[in-house]
C-alpha atoms as a PDB file:
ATOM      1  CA  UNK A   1     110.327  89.649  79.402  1.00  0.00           C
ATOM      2  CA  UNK A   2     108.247  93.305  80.530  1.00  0.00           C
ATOM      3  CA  UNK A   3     105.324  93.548  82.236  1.00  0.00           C
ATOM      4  CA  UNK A   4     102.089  95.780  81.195  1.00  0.00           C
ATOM      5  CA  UNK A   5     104.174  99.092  81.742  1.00  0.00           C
ATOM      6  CA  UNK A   6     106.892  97.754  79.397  1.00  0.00           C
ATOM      7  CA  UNK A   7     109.432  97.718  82.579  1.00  0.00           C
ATOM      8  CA  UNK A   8     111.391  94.042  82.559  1.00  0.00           C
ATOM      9  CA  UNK A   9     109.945  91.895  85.306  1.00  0.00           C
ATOM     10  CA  UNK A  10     112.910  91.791  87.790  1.00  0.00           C
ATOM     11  CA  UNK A  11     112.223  95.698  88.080  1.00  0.00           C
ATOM     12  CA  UNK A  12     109.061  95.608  88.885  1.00  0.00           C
ATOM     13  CA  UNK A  13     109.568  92.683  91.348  1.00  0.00           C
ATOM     14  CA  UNK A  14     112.617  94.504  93.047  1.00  0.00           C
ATOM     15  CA  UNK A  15     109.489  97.534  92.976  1.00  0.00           C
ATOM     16  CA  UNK A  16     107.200  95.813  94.656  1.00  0.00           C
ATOM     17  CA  UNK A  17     109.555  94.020  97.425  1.00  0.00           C
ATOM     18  CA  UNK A  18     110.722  97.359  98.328  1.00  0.00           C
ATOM     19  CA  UNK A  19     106.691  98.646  98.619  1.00  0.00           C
ATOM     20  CA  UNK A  20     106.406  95.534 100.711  1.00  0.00           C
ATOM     21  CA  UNK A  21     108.918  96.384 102.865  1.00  0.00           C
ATOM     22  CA  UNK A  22     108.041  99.612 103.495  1.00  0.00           C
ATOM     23  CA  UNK A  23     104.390  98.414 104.586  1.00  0.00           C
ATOM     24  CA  UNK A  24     106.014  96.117 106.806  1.00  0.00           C
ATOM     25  CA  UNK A  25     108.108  98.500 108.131  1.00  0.00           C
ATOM     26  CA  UNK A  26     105.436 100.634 108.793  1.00  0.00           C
ATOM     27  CA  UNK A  27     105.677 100.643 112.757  1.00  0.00           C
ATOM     28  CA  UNK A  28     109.830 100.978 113.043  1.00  0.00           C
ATOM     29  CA  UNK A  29     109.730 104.671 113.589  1.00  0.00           C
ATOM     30  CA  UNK A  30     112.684 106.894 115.107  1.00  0.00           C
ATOM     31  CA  UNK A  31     112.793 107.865 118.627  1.00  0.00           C
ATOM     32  CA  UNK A  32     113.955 111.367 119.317  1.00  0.00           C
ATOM     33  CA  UNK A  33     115.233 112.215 122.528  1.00  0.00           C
ATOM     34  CA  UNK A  34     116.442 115.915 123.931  1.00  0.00           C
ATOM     35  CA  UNK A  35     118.328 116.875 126.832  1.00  0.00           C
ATOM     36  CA  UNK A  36     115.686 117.575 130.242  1.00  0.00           C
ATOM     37  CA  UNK A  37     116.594 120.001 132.754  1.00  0.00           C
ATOM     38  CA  UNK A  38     117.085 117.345 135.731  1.00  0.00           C
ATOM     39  CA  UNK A  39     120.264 115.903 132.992  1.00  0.00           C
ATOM     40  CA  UNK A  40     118.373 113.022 131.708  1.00  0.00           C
ATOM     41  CA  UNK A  41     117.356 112.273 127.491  1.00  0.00           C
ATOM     42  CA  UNK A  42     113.528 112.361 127.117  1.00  0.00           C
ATOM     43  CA  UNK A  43     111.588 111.323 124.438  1.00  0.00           C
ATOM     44  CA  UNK A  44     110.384 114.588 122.327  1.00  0.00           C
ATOM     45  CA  UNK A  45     106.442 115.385 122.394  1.00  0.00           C
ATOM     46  CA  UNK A  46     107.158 115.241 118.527  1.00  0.00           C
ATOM     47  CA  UNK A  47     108.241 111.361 118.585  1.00  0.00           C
ATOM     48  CA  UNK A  48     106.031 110.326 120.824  1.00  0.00           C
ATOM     49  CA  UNK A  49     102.745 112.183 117.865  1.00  0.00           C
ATOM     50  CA  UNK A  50     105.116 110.123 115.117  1.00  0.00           C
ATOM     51  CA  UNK A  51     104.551 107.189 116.963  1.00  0.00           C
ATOM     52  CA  UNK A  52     100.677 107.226 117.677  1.00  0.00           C
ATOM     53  CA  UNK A  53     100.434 108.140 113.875  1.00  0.00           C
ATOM     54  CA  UNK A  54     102.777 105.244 112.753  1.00  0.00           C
ATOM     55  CA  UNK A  55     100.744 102.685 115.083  1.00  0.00           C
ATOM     56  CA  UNK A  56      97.247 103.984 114.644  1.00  0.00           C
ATOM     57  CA  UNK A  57      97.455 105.692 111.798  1.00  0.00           C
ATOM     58  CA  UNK A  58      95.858 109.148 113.309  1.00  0.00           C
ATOM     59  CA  UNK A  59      97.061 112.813 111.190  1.00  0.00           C
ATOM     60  CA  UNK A  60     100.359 114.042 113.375  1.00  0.00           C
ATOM     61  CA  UNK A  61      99.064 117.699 113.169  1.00  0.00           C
ATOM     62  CA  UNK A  62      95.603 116.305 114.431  1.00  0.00           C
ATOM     63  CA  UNK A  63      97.033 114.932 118.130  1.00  0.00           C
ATOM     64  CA  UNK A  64      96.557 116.635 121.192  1.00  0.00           C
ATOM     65  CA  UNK A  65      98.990 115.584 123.775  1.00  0.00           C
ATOM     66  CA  UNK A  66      97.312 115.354 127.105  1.00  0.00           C
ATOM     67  CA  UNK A  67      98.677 112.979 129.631  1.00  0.00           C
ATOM     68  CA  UNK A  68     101.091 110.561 129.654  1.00  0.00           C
ATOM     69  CA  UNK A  69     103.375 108.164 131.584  1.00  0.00           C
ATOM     70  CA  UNK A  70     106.812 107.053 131.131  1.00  0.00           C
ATOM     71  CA  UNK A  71     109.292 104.028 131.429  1.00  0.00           C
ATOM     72  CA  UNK A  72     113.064 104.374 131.721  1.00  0.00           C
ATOM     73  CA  UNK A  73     116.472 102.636 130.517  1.00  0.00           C
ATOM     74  CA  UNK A  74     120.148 103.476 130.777  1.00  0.00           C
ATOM     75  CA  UNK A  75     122.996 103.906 128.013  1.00  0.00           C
ATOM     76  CA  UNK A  76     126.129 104.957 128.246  1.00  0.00           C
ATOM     77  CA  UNK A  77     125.538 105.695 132.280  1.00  0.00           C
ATOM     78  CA  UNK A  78     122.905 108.170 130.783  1.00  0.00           C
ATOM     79  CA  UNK A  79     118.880 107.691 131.493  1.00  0.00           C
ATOM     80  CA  UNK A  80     116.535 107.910 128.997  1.00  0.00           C
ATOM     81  CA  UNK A  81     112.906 108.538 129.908  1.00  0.00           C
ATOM     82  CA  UNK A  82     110.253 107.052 126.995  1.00  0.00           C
ATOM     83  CA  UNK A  83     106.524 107.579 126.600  1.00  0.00           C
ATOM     84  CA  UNK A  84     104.974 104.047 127.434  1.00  0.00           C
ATOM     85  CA  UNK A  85     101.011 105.447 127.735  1.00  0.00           C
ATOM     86  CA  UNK A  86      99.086 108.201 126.979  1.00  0.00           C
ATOM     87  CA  UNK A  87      96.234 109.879 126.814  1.00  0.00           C
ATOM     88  CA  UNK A  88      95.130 112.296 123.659  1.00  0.00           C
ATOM     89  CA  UNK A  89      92.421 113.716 121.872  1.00  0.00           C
ATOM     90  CA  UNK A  90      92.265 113.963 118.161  1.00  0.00           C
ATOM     91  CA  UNK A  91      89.003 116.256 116.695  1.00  0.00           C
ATOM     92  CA  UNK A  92      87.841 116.750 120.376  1.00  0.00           C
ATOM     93  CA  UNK A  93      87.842 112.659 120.699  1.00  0.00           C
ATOM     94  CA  UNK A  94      89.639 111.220 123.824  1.00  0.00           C
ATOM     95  CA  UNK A  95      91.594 108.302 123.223  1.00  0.00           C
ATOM     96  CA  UNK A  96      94.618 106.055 125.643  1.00  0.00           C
ATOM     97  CA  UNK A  97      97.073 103.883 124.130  1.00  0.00           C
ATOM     98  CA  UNK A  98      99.569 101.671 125.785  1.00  0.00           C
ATOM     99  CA  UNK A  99     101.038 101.067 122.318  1.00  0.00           C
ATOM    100  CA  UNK A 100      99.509  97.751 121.983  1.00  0.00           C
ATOM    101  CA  UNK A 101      96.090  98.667 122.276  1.00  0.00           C
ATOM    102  CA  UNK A 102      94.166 101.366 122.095  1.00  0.00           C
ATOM    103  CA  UNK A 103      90.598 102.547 123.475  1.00  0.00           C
ATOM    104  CA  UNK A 104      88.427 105.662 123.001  1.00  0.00           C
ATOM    105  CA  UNK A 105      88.789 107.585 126.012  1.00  0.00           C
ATOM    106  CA  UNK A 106      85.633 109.821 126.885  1.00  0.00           C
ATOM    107  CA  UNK A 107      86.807 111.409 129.749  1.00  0.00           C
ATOM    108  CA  UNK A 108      89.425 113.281 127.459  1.00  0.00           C
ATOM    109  CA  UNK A 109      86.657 114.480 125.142  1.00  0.00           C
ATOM    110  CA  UNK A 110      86.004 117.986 124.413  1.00  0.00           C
ATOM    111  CA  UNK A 111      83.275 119.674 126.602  1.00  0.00           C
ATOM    112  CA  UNK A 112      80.592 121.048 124.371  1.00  0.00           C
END
């Protein structure tokens, strides 16, 4: 049996599982960590913009890092430091996120 675009039905179902999955999927994003001076792995200011974009859905080259705090773990005997709040602006317009909410933030907006 095909479907309107003439493709057999199992193809487009496997199609649209895999769409669904991505959706789904849409906040699993990578961490990336580098090497800090003081010997510990900290999260990347470059992960930490993927991460605002995956969960609010705000342009990457649009965020302007401006303060943030961070929460720790050990692997391996090694201590990784990893964004758990902050505080950006995107267009001039202050916003904090603790990653499971978010709030505009007018003390981070641009002075006119």
């Amino acid at each position: 049996m095909t479907n309107a675009s003439h493709q057999p039905e199992f193809v487009a179902n496997i199609v649209g599982k895999t769409i669904d999955c991505i959706v789904n999927n849409r906040k699993r994003v990578a961490v990336n960590f580098e090497l800090a001076e003081n010997g510990c792995m900290e999260e990347t200011h470059d992960s930490l913009k993927r991460r605002i974009t995956a969960m609010w859905g705000f342009q990457t080259s649009g965020i302007e890092l401006l303060e943030a705090s961070t929460t720790w773990f050990e692997l391996g005997g090694m201590q990784f430091n990893v964004y758990d709040s902050v505080q950006f602006s995107v267009n001039g317009k202050g916003w904090s996120t603790d990653f499971k909410t978010i709030a505009r933030d007018t003390a981070y907006d641009e002075k006119e």
